[in-house]
C-alpha atoms as a PDB file:
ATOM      1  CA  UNK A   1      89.414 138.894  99.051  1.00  0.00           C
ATOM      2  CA  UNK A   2      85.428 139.281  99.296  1.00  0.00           C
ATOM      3  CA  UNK A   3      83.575 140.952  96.724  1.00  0.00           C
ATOM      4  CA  UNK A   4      80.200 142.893  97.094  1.00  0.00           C
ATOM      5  CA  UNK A   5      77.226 142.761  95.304  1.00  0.00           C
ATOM      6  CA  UNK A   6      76.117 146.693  94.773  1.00  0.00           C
ATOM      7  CA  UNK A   7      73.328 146.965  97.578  1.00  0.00           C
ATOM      8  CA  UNK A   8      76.348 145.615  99.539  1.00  0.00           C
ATOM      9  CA  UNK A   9      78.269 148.551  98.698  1.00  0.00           C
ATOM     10  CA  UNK A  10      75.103 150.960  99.117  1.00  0.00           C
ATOM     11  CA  UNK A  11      74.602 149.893 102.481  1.00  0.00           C
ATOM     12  CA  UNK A  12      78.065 149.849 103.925  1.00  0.00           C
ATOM     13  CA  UNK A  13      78.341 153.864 102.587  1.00  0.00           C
ATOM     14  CA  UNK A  14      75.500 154.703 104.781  1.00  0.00           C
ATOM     15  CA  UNK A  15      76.252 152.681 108.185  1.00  0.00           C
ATOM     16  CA  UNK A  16      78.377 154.180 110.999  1.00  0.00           C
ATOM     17  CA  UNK A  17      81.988 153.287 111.400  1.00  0.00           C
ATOM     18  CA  UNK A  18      80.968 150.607 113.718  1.00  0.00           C
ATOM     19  CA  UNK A  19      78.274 149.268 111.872  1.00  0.00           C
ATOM     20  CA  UNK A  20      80.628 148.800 108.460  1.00  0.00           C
ATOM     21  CA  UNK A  21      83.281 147.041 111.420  1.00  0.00           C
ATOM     22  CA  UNK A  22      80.713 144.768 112.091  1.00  0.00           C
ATOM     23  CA  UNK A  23      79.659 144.293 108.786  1.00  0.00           C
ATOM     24  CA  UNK A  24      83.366 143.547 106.898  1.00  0.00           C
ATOM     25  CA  UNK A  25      83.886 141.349 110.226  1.00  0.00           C
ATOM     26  CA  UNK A  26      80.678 139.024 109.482  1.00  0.00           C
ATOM     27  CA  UNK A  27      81.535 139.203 105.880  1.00  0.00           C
ATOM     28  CA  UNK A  28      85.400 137.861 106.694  1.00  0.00           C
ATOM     29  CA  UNK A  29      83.838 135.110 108.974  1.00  0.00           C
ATOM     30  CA  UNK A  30      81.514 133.885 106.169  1.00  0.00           C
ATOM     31  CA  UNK A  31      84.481 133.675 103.563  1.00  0.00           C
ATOM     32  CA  UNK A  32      86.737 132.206 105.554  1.00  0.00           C
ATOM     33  CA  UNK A  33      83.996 129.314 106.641  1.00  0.00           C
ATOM     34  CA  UNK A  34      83.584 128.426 102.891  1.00  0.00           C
ATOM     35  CA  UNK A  35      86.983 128.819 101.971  1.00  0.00           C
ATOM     36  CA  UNK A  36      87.133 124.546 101.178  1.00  0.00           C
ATOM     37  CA  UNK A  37      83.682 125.651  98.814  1.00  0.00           C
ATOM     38  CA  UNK A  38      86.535 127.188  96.548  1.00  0.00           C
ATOM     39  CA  UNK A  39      89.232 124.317  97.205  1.00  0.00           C
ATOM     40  CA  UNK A  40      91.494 124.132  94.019  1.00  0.00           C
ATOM     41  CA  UNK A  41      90.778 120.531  92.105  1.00  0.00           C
ATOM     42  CA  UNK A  42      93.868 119.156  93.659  1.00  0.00           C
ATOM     43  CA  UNK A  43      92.298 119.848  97.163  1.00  0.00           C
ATOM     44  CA  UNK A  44      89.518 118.660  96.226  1.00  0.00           C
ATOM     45  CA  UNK A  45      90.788 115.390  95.074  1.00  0.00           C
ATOM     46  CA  UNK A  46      92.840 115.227  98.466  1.00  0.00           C
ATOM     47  CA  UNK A  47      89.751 115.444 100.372  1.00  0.00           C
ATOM     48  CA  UNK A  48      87.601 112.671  99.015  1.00  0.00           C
ATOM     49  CA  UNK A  49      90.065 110.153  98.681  1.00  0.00           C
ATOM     50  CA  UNK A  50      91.070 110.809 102.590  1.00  0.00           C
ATOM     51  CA  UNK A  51      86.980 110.770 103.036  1.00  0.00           C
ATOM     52  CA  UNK A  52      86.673 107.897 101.412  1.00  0.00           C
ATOM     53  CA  UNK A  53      89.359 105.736 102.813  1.00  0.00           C
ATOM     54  CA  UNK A  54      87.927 106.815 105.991  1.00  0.00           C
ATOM     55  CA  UNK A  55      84.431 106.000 105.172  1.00  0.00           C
ATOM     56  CA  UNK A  56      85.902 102.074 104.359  1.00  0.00           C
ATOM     57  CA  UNK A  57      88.209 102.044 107.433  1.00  0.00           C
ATOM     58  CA  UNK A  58      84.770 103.142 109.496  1.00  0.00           C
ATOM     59  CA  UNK A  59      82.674 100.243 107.599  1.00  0.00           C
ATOM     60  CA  UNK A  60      85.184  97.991 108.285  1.00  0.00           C
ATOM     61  CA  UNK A  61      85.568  98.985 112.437  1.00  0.00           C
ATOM     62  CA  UNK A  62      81.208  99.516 112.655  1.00  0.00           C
ATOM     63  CA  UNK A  63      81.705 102.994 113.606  1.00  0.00           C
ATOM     64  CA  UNK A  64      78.388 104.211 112.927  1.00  0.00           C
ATOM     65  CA  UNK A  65      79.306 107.514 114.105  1.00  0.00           C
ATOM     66  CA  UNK A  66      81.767 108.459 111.519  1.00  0.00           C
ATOM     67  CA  UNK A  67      79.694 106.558 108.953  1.00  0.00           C
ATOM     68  CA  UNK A  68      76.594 109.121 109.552  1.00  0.00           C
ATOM     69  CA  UNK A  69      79.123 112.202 109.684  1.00  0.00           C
ATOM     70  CA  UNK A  70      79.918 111.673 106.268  1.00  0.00           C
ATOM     71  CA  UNK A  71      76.876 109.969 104.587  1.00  0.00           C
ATOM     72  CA  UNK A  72      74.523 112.010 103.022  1.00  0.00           C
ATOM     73  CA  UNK A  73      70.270 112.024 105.194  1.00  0.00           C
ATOM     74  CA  UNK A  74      69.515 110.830 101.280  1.00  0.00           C
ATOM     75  CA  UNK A  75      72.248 108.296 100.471  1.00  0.00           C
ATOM     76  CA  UNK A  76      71.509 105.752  98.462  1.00  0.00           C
ATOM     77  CA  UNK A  77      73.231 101.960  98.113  1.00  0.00           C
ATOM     78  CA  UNK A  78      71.275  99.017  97.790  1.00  0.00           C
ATOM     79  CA  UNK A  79      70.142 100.299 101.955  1.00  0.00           C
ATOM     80  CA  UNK A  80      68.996 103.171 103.011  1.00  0.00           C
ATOM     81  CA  UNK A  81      71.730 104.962 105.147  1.00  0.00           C
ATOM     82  CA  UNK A  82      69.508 104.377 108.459  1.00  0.00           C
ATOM     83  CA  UNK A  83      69.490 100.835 107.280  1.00  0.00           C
ATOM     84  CA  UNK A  84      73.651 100.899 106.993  1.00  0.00           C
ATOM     85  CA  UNK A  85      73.909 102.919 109.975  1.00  0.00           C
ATOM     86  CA  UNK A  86      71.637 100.466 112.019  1.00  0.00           C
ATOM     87  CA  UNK A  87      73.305  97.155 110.952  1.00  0.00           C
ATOM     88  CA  UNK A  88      77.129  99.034 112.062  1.00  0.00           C
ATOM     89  CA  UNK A  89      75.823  99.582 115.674  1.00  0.00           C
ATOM     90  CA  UNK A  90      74.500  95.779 115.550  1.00  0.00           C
ATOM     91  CA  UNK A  91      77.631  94.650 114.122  1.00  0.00           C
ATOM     92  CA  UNK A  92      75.952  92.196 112.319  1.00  0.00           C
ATOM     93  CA  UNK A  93      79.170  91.793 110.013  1.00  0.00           C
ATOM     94  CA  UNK A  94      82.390  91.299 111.357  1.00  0.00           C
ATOM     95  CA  UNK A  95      85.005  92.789 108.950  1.00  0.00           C
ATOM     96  CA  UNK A  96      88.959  91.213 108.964  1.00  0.00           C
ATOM     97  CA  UNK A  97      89.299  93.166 105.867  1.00  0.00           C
ATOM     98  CA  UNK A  98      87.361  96.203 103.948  1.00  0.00           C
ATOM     99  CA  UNK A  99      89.980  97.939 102.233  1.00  0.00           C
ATOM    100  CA  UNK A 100      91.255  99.152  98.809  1.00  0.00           C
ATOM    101  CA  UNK A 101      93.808  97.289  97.206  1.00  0.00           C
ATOM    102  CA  UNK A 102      97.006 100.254  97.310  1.00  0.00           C
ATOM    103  CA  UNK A 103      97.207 101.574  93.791  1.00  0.00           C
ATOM    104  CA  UNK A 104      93.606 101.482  92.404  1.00  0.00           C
ATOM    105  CA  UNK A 105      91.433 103.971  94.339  1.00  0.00           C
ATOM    106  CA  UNK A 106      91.373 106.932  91.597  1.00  0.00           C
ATOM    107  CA  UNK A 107      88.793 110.234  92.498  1.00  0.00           C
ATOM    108  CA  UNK A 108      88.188 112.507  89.437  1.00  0.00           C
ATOM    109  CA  UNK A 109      86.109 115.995  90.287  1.00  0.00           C
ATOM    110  CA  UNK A 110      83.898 117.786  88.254  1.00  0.00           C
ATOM    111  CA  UNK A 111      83.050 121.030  90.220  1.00  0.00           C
ATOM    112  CA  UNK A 112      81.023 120.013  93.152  1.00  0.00           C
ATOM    113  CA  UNK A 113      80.597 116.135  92.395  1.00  0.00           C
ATOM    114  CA  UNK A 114      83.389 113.433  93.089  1.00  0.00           C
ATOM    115  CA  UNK A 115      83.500 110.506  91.660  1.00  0.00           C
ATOM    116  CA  UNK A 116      85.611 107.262  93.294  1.00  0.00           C
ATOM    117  CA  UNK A 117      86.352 104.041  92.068  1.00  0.00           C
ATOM    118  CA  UNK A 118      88.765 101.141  93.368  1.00  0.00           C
ATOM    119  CA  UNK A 119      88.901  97.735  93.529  1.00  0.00           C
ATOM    120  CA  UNK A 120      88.052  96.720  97.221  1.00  0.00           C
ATOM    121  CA  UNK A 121      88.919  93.835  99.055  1.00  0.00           C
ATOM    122  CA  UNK A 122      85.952  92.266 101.851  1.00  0.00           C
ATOM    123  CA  UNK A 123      86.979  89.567 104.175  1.00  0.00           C
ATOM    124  CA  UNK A 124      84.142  88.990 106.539  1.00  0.00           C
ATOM    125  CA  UNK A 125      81.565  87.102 108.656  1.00  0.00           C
ATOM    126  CA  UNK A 126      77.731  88.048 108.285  1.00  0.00           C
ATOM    127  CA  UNK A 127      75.236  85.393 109.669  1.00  0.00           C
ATOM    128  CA  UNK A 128      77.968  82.865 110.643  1.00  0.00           C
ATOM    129  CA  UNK A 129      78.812  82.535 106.879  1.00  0.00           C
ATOM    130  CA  UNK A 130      82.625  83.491 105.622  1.00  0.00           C
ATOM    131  CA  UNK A 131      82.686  85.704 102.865  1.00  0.00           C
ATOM    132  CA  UNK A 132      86.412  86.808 101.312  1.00  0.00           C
ATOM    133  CA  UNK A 133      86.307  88.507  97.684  1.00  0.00           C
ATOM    134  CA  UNK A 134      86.896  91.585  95.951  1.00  0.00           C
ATOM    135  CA  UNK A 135      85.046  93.710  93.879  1.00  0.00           C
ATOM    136  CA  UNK A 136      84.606  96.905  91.806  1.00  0.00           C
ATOM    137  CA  UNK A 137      83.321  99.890  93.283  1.00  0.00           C
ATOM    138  CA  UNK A 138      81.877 103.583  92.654  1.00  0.00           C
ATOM    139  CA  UNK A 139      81.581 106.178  95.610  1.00  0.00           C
ATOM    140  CA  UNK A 140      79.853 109.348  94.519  1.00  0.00           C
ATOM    141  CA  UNK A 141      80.373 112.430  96.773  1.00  0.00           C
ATOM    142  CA  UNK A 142      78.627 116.087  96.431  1.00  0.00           C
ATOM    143  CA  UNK A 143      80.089 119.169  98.114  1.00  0.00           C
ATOM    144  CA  UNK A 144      77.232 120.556 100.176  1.00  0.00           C
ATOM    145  CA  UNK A 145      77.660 123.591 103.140  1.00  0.00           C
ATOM    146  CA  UNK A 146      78.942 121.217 105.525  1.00  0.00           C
ATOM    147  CA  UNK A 147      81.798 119.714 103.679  1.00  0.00           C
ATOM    148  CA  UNK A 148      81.890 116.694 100.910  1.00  0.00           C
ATOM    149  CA  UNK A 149      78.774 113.614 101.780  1.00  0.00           C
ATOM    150  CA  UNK A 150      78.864 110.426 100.080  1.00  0.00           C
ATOM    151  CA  UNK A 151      75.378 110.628  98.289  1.00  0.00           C
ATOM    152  CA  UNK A 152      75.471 107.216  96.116  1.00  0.00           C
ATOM    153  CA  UNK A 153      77.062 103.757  95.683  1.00  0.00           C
ATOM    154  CA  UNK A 154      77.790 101.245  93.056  1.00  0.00           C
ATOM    155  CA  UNK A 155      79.653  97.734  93.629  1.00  0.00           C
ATOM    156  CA  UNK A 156      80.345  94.985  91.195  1.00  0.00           C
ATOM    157  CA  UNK A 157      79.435  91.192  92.050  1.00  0.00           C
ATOM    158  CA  UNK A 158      82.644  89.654  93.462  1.00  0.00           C
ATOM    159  CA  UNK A 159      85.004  89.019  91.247  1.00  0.00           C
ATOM    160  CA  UNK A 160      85.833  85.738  90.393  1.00  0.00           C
ATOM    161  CA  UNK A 161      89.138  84.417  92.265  1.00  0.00           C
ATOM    162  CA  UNK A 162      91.346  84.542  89.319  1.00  0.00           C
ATOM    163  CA  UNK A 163      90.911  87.827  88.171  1.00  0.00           C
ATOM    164  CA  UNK A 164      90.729  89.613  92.152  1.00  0.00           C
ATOM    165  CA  UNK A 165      94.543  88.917  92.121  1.00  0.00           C
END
């Protein structure tokens, strides 16, 4: 249900019957366009694993499109997100594999800030050289008007052979 502030409730009591059928509609329409602002924490948990799997599937296929949807103007890696979103339309690395090993991706939510982490597999070719190793990562995600952005990343070096297994 919405809630008004009290100069809400002052100025509904003195508009026309159309005017407070306008207002309650606008009023409806915002609360219903922030409704995932007041997701539960199990929603919320939902919703950035999904966006993160799909921000690795999107990495792994170049799709610079869905890459910029859901990183944030001010993301920050070891690139710049223009710099990320520039080398996916070059396809200057051709992924076999960029995916979480099944099991380890785990998202943990504290109000409007997400926190992933998984252990991610990378089989690829960038500048004609193989590269096949897994590593540690951290995906940090803020809630913002438009939906959950991916505002900062962390990877560990590869891990060593033996212990990627």
């Amino acid at each position: 249900m919405t809630s008004f502030t009290p100069h809400t409730r002052d100025l509904i009591q003195v508009l026309s019957g159309y005017g407070k059928l306008i207002l309650m509609l606008i009023a409806l329409s915002l609360g219903t366009a922030t409704n995932d602002l007041n997701a539960s924490p199990e929603e919320d948990v939902k919703t950035v694993a999904a966006l993160d799997t799909k921000y690795q599937a999107a990495v792994k296929s170049d799709d610079a499109a869905t890459m910029d949807q859901i990183l944030a103007d001010d993301f920050v890696l070891v690139s710049r997100k223009a710099d990320l979103i520039e080398s996916a339309r070059k396809k200057e690395v051709a992924y076999e594999r960029q995916d979480e090993e099944p099991g380890t991706q785990k998202v943990r939510v504290w109000g409007d800030t997400a926190v992933v982490t998984a252990l991610l597999w990378i089989k690829a070719v960038q500048g004609g050289k193989p590269a096949d190793y897994k590593l540690w990562f951290s995906d940090t995600y803020v809630r913002t008007p438009a939906g959950w952005r991916y505002v900062f990343g962390q990877a560990s070096l590869p891990l060593p052979q033996a212990e990627s297994k």
